[in-house]
Structure formats: C-alpha cells, structure tokens
C-alpha atoms as a PDB file:
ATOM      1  CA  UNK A   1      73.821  21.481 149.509  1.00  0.00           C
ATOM      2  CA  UNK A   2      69.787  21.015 149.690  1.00  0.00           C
ATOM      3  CA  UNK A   3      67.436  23.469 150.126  1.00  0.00           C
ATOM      4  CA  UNK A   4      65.179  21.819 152.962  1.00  0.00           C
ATOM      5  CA  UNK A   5      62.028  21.616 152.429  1.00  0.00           C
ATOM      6  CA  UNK A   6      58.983  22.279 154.677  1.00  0.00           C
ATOM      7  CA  UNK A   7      55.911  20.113 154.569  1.00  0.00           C
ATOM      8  CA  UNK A   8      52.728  21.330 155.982  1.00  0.00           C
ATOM      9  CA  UNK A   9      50.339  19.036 157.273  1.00  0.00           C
ATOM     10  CA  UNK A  10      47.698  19.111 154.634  1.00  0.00           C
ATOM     11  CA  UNK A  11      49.861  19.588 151.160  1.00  0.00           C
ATOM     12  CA  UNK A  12      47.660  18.188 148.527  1.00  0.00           C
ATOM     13  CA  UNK A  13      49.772  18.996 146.252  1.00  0.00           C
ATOM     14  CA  UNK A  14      52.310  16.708 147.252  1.00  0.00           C
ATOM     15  CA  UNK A  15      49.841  14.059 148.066  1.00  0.00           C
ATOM     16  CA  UNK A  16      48.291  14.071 144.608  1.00  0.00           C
ATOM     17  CA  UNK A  17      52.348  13.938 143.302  1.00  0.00           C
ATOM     18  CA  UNK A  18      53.104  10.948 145.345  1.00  0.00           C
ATOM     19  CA  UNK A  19      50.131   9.156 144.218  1.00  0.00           C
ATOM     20  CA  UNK A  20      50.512   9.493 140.346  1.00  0.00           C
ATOM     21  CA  UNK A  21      54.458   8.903 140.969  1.00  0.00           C
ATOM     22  CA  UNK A  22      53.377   5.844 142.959  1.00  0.00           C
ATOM     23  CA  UNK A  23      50.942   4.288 139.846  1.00  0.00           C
ATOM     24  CA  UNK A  24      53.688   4.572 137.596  1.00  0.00           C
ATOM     25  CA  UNK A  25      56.325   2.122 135.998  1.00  0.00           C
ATOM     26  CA  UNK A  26      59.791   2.404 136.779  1.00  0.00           C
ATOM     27  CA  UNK A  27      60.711   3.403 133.680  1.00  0.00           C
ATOM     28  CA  UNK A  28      58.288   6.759 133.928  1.00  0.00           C
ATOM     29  CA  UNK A  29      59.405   7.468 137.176  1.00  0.00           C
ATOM     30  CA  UNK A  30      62.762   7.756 135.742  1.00  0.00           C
ATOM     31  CA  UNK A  31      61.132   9.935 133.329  1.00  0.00           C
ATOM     32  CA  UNK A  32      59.520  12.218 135.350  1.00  0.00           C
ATOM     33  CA  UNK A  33      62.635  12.855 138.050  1.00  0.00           C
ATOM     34  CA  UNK A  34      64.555  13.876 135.105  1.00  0.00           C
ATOM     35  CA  UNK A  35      62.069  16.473 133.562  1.00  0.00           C
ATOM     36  CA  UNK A  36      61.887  17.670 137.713  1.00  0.00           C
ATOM     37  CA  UNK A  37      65.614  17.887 137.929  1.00  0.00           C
ATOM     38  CA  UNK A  38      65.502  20.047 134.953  1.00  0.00           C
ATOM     39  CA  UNK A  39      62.611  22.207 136.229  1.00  0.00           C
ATOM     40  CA  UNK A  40      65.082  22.536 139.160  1.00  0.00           C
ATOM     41  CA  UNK A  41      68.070  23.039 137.571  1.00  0.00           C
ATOM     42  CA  UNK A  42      66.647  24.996 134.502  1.00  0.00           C
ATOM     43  CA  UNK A  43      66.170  23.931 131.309  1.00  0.00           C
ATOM     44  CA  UNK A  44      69.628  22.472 129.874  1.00  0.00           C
ATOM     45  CA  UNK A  45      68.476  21.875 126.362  1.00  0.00           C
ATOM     46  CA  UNK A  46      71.277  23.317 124.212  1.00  0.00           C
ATOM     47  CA  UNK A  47      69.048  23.657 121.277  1.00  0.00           C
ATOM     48  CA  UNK A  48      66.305  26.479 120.274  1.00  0.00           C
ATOM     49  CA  UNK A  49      62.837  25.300 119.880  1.00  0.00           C
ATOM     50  CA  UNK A  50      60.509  26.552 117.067  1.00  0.00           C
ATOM     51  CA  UNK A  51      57.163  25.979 118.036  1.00  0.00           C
ATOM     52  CA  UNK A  52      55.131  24.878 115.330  1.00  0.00           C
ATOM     53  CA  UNK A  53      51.489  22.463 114.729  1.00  0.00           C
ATOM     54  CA  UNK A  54      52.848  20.315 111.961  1.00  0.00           C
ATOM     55  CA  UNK A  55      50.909  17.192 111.318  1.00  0.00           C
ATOM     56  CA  UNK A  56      52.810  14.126 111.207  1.00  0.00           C
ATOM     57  CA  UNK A  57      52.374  10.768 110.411  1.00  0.00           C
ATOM     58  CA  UNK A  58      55.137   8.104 112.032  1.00  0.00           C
ATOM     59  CA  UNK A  59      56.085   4.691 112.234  1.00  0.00           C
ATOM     60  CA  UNK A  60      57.674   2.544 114.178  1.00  0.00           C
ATOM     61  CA  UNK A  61      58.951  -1.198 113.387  1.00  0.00           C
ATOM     62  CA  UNK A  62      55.404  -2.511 113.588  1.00  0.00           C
ATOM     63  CA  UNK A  63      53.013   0.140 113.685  1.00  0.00           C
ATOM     64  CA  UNK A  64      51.856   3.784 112.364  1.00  0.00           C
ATOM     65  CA  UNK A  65      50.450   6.511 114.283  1.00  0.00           C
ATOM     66  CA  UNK A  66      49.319   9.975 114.022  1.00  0.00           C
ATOM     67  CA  UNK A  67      50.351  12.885 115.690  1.00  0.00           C
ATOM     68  CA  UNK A  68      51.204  16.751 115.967  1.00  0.00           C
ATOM     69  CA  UNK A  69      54.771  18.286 115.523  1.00  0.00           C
ATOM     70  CA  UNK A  70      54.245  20.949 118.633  1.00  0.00           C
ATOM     71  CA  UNK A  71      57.748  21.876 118.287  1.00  0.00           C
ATOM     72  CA  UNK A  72      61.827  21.379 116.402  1.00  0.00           C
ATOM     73  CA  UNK A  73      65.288  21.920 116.665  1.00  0.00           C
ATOM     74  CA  UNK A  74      68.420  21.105 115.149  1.00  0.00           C
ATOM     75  CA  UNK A  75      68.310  17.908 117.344  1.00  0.00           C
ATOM     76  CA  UNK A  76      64.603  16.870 117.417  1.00  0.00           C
ATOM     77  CA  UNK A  77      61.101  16.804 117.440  1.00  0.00           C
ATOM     78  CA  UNK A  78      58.609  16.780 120.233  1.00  0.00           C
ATOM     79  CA  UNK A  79      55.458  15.023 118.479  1.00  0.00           C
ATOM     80  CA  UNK A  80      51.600  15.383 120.503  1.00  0.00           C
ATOM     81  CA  UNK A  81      50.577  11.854 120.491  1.00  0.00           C
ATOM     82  CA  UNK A  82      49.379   9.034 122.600  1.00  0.00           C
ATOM     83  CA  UNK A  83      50.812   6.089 120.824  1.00  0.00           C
ATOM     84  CA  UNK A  84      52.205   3.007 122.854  1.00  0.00           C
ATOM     85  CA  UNK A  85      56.156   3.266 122.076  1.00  0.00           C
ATOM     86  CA  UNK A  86      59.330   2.638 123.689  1.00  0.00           C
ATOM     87  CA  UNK A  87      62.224   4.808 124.285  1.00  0.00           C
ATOM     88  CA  UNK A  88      65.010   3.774 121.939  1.00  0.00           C
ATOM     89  CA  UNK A  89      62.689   2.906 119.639  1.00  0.00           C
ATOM     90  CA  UNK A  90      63.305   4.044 116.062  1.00  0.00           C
ATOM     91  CA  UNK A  91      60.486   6.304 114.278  1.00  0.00           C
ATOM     92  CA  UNK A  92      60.254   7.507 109.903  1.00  0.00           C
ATOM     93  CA  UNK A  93      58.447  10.602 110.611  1.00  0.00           C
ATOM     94  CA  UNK A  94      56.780  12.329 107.178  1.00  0.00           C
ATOM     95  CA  UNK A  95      54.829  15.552 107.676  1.00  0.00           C
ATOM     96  CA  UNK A  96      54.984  18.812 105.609  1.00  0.00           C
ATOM     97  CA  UNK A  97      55.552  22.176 106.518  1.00  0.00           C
ATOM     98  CA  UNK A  98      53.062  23.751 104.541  1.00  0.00           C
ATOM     99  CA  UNK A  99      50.746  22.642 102.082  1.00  0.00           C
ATOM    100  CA  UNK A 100      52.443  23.275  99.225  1.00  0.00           C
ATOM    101  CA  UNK A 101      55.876  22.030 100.372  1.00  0.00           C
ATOM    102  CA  UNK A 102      56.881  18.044  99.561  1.00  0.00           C
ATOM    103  CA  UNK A 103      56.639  16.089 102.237  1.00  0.00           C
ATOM    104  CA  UNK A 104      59.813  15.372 104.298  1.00  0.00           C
ATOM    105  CA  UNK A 105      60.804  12.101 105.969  1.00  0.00           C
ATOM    106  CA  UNK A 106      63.085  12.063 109.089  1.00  0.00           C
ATOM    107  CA  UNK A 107      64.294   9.370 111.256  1.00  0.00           C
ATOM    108  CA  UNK A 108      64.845   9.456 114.810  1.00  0.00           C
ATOM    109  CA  UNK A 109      64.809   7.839 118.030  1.00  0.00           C
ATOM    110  CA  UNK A 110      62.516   8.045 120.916  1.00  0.00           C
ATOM    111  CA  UNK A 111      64.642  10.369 123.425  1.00  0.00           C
ATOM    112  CA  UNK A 112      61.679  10.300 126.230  1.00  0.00           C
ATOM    113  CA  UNK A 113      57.916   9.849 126.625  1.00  0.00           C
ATOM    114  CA  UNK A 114      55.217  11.601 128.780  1.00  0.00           C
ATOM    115  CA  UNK A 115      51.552  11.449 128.379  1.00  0.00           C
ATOM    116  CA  UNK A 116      50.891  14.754 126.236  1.00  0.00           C
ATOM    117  CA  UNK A 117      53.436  12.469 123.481  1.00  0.00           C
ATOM    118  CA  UNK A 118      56.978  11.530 122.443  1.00  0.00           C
ATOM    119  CA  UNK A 119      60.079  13.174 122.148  1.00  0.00           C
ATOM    120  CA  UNK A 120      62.089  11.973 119.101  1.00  0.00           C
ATOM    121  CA  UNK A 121      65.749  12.842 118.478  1.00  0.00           C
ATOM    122  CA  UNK A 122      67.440  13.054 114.850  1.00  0.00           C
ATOM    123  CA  UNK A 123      69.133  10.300 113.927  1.00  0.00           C
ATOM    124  CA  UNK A 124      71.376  11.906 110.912  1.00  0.00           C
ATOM    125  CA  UNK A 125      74.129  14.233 111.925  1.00  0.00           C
ATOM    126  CA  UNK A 126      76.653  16.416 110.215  1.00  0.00           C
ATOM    127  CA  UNK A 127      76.915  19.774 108.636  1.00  0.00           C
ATOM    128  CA  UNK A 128      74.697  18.895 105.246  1.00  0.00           C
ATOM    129  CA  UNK A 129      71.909  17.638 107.711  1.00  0.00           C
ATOM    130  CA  UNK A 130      71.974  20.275 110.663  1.00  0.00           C
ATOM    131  CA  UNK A 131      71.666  22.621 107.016  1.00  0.00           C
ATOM    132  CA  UNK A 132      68.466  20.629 106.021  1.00  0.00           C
ATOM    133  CA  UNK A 133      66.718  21.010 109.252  1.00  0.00           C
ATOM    134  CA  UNK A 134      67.496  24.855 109.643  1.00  0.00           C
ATOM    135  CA  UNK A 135      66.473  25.075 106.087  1.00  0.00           C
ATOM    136  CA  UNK A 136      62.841  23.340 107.179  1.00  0.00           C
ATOM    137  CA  UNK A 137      62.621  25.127 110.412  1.00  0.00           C
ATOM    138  CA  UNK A 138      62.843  28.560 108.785  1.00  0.00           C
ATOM    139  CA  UNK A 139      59.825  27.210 106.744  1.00  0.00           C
ATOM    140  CA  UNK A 140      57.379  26.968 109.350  1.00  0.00           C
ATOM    141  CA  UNK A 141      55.518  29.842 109.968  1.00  0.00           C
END
C-alpha cells in the first residue's frame, strides 16, 4: 500500500523534478525511476563498495575516454565520466591502483548511466576472478 503524498501549492522542488524528468529520453527516465525506487526501497546492492579515485582510461567499440574509478566491488565499477555511451555497451577498462602496481585491464558492460558517469559491471565471473578483484580492491588505499 502507498504512502499518499501531500503536495503543497508552491513545491519547487517537485516542479524543478518534473521539469528535468520531462527534458529527458525515455531511456533516462527509466534510469532515474530505478535509482528513486532504490532511494525508496533502500539500497539493494548486494555488493560492498570501496571507494577509491583510480584513474582510468576505457574504451568502447569505437572510441576511448577518460575517467575516474570513484568506487569497486566484486561486481563492478562506477567510473566519473561524461562520455557518450550506451547501456549494454561493452568497455576494456586499464587503470592502476597505485603507481607502482602494473596496470590492470577489465572488461565490463555498461549496467546504467547518469550524468556524474557510468556504471560498468564485470564481465568475467567465477571463483579465480571474484579472487582477482578482492586481491585489487585490498590494494587501494
């Protein structure tokens, strides 16, 4: 059952909402009702985040870009950039934890997009991979 939900008469708030939700594409208003539902609902991510500023550099079937690693899990990556990209398109991410590390190259798939960047989900699974990410994210400091 709802919750019902009072408007007052002068809510800019929800005015301002309405308009940004109104300039958008479909396919970012799907977007953004999900990451409300889960601002609703709480947060169902079933992975632990380790926030981090890693630069990265990424590519996608025809293009590179540059961005910022803000944070990683055993599942993903969200990367800080403004780069025009699809979801379900596939990235090669290569970044390095530290500056003496080697550099280490991931693939994934673009699991959503909002303006502040891209969330990209691993592509390789099973036990010697899920090993190879804990192993990096214990590197970051």
């Amino acid at each position: 059952m709802q919750k019902k939900v009072k408007l007052k008469k002068h809510n800019l708030t929800i005015a301002r909402l309405l308009e940004v939700i109104l300039s958008m594409s479909e396919e970012q208003q799907k977007t953004i009702l999900k990451q409300a539902d889960d601002l609703v609902k709480g947060d169902r991510r079933i992975s632990d985040r380790k926030s981090c500023d890693l630069q990265v550099d990424f590519a996608t079937s025809d293009r590179t870009h540059k961005g910022y690693i803000k944070n990683m899990s055993k599942k993903g990556v969200f990367i800080e950039a403004q780069a025009p990209i699809m979801i379900g398109e596939e990235v090669l991410m290569v970044f390095k934890v530290n500056r003496e590390s080697k550099a280490v190259k991931l693939r994934g798939e673009i699991a959503h997009a909002t303006r502040w960047g891209i969330g990209v989900e691993f592509i390789a699974k099973g036990p010697q991979f899920d090993q190879h990410i804990r192993d990096i994210i214990q590197r970051i400091r």
